[in-house]
N, C-alpha and C. Protein backbone atom coordinates (compact mmCIF):
# COMPACT_ATOMS: atom_id res chain seq x y z
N UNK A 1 37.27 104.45 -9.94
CA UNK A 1 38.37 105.19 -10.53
C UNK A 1 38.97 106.13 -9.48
N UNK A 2 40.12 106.08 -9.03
CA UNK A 2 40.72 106.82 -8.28
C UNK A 2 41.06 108.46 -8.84
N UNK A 3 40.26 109.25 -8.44
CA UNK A 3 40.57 110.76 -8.88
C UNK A 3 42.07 111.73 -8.47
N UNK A 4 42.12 111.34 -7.17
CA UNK A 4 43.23 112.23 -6.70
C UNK A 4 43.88 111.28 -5.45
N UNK A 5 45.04 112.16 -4.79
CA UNK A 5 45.64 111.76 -3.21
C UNK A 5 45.18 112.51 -2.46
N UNK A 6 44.58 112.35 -1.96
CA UNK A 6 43.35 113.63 -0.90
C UNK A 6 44.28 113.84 0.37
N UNK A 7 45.02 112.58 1.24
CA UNK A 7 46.15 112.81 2.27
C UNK A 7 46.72 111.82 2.70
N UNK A 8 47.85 112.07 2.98
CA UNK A 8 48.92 111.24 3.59
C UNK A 8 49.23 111.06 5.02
N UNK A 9 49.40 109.45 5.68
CA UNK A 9 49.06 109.59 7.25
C UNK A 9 50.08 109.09 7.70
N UNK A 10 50.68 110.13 8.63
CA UNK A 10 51.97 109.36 9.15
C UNK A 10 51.49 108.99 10.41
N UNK A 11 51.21 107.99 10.77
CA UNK A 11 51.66 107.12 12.49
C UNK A 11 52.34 107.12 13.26
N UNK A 12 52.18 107.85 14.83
CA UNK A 12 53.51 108.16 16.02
C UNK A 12 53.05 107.68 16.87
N UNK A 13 53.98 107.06 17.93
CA UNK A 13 53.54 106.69 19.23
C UNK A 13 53.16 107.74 19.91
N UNK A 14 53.68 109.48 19.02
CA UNK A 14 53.56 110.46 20.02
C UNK A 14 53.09 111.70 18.59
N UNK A 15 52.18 111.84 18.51
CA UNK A 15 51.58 112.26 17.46
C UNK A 15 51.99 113.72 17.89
N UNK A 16 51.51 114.26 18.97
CA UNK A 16 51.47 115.56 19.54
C UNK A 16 53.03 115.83 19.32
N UNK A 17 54.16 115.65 19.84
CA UNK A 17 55.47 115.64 19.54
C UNK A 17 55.89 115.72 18.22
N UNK A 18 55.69 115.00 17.19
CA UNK A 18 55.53 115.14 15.80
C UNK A 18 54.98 116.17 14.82
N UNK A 19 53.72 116.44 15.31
CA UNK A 19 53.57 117.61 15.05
C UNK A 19 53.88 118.84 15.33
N UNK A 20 54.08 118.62 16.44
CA UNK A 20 55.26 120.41 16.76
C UNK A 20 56.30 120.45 15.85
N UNK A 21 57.16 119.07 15.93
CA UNK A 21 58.27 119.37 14.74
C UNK A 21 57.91 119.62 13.66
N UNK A 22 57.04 119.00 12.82
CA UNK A 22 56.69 119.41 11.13
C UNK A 22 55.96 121.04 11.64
N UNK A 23 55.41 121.44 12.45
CA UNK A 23 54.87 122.73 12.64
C UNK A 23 56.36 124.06 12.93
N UNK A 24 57.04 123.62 14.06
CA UNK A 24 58.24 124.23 14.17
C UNK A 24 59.47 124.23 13.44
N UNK A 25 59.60 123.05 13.10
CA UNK A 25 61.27 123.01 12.59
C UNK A 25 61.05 123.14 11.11
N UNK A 26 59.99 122.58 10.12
CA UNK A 26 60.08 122.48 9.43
C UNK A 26 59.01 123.80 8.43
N UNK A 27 58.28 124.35 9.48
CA UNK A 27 57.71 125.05 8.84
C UNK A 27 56.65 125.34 8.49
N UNK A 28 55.69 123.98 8.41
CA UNK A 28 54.34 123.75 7.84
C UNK A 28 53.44 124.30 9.13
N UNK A 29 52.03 124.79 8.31
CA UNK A 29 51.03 125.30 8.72
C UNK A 29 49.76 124.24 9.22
N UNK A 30 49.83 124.16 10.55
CA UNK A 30 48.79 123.32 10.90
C UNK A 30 47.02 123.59 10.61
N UNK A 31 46.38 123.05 9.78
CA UNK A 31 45.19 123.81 9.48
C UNK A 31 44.00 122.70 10.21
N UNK A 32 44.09 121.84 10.65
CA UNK A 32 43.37 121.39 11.43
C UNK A 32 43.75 120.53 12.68
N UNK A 33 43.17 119.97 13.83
CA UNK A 33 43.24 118.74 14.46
C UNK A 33 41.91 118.13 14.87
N UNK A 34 41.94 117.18 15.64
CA UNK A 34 40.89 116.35 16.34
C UNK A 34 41.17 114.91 17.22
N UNK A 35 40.16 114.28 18.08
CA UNK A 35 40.79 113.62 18.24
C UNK A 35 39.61 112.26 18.41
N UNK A 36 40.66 111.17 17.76
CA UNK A 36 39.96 110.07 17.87
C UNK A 36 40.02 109.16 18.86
N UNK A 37 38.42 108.36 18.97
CA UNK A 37 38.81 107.49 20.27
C UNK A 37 38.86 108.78 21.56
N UNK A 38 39.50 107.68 22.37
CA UNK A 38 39.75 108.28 23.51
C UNK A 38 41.19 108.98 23.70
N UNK A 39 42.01 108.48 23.30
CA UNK A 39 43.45 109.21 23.33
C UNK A 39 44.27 109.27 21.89
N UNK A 40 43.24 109.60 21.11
CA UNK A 40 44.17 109.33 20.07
C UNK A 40 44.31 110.66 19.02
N UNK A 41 45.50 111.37 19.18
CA UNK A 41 45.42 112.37 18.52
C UNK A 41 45.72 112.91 17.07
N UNK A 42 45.15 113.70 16.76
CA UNK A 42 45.15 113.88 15.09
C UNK A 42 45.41 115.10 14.62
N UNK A 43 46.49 115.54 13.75
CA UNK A 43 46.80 116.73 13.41
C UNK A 43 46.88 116.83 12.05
N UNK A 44 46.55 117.93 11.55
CA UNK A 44 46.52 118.10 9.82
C UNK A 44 46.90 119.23 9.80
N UNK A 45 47.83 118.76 8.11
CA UNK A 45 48.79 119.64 7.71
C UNK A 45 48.09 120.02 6.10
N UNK A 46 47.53 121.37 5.90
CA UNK A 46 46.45 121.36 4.58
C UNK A 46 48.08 121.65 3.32
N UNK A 47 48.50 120.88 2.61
CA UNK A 47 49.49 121.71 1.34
C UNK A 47 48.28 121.56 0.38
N UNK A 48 48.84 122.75 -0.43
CA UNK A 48 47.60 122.46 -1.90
C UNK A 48 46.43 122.07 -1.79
N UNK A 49 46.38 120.75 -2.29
CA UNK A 49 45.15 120.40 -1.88
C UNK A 49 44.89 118.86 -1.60
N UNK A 50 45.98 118.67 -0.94
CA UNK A 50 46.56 117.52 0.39
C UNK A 50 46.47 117.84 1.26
N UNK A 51 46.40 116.65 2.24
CA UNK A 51 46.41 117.05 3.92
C UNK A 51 47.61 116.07 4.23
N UNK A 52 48.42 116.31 5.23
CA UNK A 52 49.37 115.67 5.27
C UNK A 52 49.17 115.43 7.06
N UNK A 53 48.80 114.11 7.54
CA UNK A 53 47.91 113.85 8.31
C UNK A 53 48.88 113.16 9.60
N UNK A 54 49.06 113.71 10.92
CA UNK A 54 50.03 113.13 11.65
C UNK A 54 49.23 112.34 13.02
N UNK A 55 49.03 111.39 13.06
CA UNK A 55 48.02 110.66 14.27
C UNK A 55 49.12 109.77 15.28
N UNK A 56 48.32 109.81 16.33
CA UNK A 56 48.96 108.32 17.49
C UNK A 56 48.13 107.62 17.00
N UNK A 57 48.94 106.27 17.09
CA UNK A 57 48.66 104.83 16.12
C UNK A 57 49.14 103.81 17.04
N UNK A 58 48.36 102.99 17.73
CA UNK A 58 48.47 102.14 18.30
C UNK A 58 49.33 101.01 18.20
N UNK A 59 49.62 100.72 16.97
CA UNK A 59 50.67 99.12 16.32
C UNK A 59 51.87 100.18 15.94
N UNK A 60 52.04 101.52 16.50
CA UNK A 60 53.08 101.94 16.17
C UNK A 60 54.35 101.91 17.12
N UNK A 61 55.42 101.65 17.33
CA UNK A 61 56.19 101.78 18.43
C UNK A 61 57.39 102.81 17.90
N UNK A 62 58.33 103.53 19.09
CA UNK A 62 59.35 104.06 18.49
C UNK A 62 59.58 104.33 17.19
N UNK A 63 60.98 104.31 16.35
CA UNK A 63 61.89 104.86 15.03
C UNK A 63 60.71 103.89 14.41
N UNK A 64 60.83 105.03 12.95
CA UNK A 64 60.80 104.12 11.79
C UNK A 64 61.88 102.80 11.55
N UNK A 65 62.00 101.64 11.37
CA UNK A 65 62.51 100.59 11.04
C UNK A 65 63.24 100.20 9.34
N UNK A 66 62.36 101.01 8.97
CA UNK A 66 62.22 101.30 7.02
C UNK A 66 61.73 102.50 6.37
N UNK A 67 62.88 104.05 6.73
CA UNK A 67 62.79 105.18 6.90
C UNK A 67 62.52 105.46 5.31
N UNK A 68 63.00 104.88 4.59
CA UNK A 68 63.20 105.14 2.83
C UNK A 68 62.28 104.24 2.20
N UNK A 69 62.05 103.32 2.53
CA UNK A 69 60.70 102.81 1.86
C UNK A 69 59.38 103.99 1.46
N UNK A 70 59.11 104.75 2.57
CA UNK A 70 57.87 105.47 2.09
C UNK A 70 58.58 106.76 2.30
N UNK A 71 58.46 107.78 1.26
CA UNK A 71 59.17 109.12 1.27
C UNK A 71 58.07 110.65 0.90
N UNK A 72 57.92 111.30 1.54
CA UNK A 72 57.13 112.55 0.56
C UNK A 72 58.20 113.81 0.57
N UNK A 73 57.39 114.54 -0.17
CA UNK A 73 57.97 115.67 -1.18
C UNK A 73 57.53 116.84 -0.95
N UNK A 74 57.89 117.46 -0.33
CA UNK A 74 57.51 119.55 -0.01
C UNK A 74 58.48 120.14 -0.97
N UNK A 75 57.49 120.54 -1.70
CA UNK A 75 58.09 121.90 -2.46
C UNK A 75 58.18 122.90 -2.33
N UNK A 76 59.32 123.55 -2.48
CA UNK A 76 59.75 125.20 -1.97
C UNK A 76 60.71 125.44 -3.46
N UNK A 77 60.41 127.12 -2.81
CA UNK A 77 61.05 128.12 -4.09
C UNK A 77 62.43 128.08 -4.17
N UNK A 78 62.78 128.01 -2.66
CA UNK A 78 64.55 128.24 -2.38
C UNK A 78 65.16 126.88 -1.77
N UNK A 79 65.33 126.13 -2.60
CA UNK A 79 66.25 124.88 -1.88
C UNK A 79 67.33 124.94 -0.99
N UNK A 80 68.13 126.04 -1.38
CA UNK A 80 69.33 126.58 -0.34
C UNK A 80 68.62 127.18 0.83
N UNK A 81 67.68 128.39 0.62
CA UNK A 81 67.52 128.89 1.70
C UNK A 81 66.72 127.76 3.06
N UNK A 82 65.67 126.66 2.37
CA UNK A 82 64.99 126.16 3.34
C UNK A 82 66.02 124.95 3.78
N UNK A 83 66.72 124.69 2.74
CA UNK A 83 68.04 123.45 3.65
C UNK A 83 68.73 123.95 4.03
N UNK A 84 69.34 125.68 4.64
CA UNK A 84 70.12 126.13 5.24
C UNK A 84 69.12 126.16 7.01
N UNK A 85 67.68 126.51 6.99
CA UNK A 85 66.52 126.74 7.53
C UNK A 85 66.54 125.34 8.55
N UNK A 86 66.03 124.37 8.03
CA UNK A 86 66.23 123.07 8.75
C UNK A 86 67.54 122.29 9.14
N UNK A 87 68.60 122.55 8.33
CA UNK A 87 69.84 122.30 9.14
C UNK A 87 69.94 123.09 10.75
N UNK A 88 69.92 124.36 10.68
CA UNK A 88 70.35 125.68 11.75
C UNK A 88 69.31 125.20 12.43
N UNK A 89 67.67 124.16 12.13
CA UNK A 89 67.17 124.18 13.24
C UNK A 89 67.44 122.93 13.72
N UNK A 90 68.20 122.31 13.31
CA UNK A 90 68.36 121.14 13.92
C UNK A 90 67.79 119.82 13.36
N UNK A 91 67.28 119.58 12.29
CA UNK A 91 66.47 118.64 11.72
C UNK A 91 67.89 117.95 11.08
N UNK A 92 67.66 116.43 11.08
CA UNK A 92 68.52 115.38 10.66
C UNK A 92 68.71 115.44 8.90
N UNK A 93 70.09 115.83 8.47
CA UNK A 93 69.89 115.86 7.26
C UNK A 93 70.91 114.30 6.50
N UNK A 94 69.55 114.04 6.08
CA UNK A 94 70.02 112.09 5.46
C UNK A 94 70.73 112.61 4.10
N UNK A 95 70.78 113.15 3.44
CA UNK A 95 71.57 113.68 2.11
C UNK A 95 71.01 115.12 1.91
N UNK A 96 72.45 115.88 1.42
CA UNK A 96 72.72 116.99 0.98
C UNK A 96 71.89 117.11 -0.42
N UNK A 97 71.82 118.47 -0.79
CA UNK A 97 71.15 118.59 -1.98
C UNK A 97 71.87 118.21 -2.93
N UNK A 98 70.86 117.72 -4.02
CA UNK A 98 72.07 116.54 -5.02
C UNK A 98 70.62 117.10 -6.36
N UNK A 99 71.86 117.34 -7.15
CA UNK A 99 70.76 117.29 -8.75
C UNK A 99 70.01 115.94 -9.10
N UNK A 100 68.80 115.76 -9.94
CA UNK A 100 68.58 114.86 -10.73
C UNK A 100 68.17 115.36 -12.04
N UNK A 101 68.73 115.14 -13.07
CA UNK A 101 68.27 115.35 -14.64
C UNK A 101 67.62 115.78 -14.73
N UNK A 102 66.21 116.30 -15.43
CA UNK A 102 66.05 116.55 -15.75
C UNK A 102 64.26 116.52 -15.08
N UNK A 103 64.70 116.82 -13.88
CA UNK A 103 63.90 116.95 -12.61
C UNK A 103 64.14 118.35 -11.56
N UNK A 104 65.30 118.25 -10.72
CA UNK A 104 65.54 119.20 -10.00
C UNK A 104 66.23 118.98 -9.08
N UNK A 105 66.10 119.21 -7.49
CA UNK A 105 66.91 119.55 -6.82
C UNK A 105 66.00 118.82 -5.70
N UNK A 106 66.98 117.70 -4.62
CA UNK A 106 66.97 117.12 -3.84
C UNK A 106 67.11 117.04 -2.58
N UNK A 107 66.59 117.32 -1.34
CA UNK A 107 67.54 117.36 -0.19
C UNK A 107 66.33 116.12 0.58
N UNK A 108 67.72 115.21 1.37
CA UNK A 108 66.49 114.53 2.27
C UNK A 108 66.84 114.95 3.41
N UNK A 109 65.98 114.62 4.64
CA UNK A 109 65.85 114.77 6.13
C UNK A 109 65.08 113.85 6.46
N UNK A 110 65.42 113.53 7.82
CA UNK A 110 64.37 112.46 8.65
C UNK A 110 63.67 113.51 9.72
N UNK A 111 62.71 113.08 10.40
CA UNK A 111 61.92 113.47 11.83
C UNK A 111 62.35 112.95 12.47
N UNK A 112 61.59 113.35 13.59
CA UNK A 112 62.28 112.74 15.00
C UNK A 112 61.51 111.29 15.20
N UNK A 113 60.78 110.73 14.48
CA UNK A 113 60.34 109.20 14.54
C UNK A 113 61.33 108.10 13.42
N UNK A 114 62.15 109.25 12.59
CA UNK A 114 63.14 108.92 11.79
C UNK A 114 62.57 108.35 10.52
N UNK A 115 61.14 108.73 9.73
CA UNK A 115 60.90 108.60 8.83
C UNK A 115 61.07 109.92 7.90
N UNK A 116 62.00 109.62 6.59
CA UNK A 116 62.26 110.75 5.61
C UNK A 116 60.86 111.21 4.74
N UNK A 117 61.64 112.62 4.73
CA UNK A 117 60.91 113.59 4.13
C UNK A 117 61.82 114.39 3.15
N UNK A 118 61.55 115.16 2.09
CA UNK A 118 62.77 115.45 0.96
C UNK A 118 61.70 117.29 0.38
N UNK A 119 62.88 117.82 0.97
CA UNK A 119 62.36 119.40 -0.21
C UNK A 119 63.02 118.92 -1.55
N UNK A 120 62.37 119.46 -2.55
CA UNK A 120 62.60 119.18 -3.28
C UNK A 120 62.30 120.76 -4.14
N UNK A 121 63.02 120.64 -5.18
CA UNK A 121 63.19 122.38 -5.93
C UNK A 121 63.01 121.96 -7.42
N UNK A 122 61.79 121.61 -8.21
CA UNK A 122 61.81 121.11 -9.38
C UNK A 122 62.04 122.27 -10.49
N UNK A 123 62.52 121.68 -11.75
CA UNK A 123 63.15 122.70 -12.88
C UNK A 123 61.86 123.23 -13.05
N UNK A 124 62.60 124.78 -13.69
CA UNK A 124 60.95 125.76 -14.27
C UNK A 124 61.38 125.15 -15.38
């Protein structure tokens, strides 16, 4: 029986690079690393009670190819203030904030490996 999503692993040719951006541009708090193998580096990102997991991956090359196929979700208090935040720093914004029903509030962005990521501002 599957209990929970314990973490999510994104794959870079340049893991170290990747993680500065989700650490710098975007904000997140790096709460661990390590490294596997011989060159293979590993960075963790603790939200809640996820790890949001950024490694060099060998079968990985350059851009994402299929940026919207796999998407995650950071939640913040201020949708304006943190999509005003990552625009001014320079982060790629794939769509503007856009309502959904009876959900909340949308913004996507890509990384610099060009796989999306979306704040998202859900209704109280």
């Amino acid at each position: 029986m599957v209990k929970n999503l314990e973490s999510l692993l994104i794959g870079s040719q340049n893991a170290t690079k990747l993680a500065k951006f989700y650490k710098e541009k975007v904000g997140l708090k790096q709460s661990w690393d390590a490294v596997m193998g011989e060159n293979s580096n590993v960075y963790g990102f603790t939200i809640g009670k996820m790890d949001l997991v950024i490694m060099d991956h060998s079968d990985v090359k350059g851009k994402s190819k299929d940026p919207a196929r796999l998407m995650f979700n950071l939640e913040v208090d201020n949708i304006e203030k943190e999509f005003a935040k990552l625009k001014k720093a320079g982060v790629k914004v794939v769509a503007k904030t856009y309502h959904i029903e009876e959900y909340g509030y949308v913004a996507t962005f890509a990384d610099l490996d060009g796989n999306y990521f979306q704040l998202v501002k859900t209704k109280e």
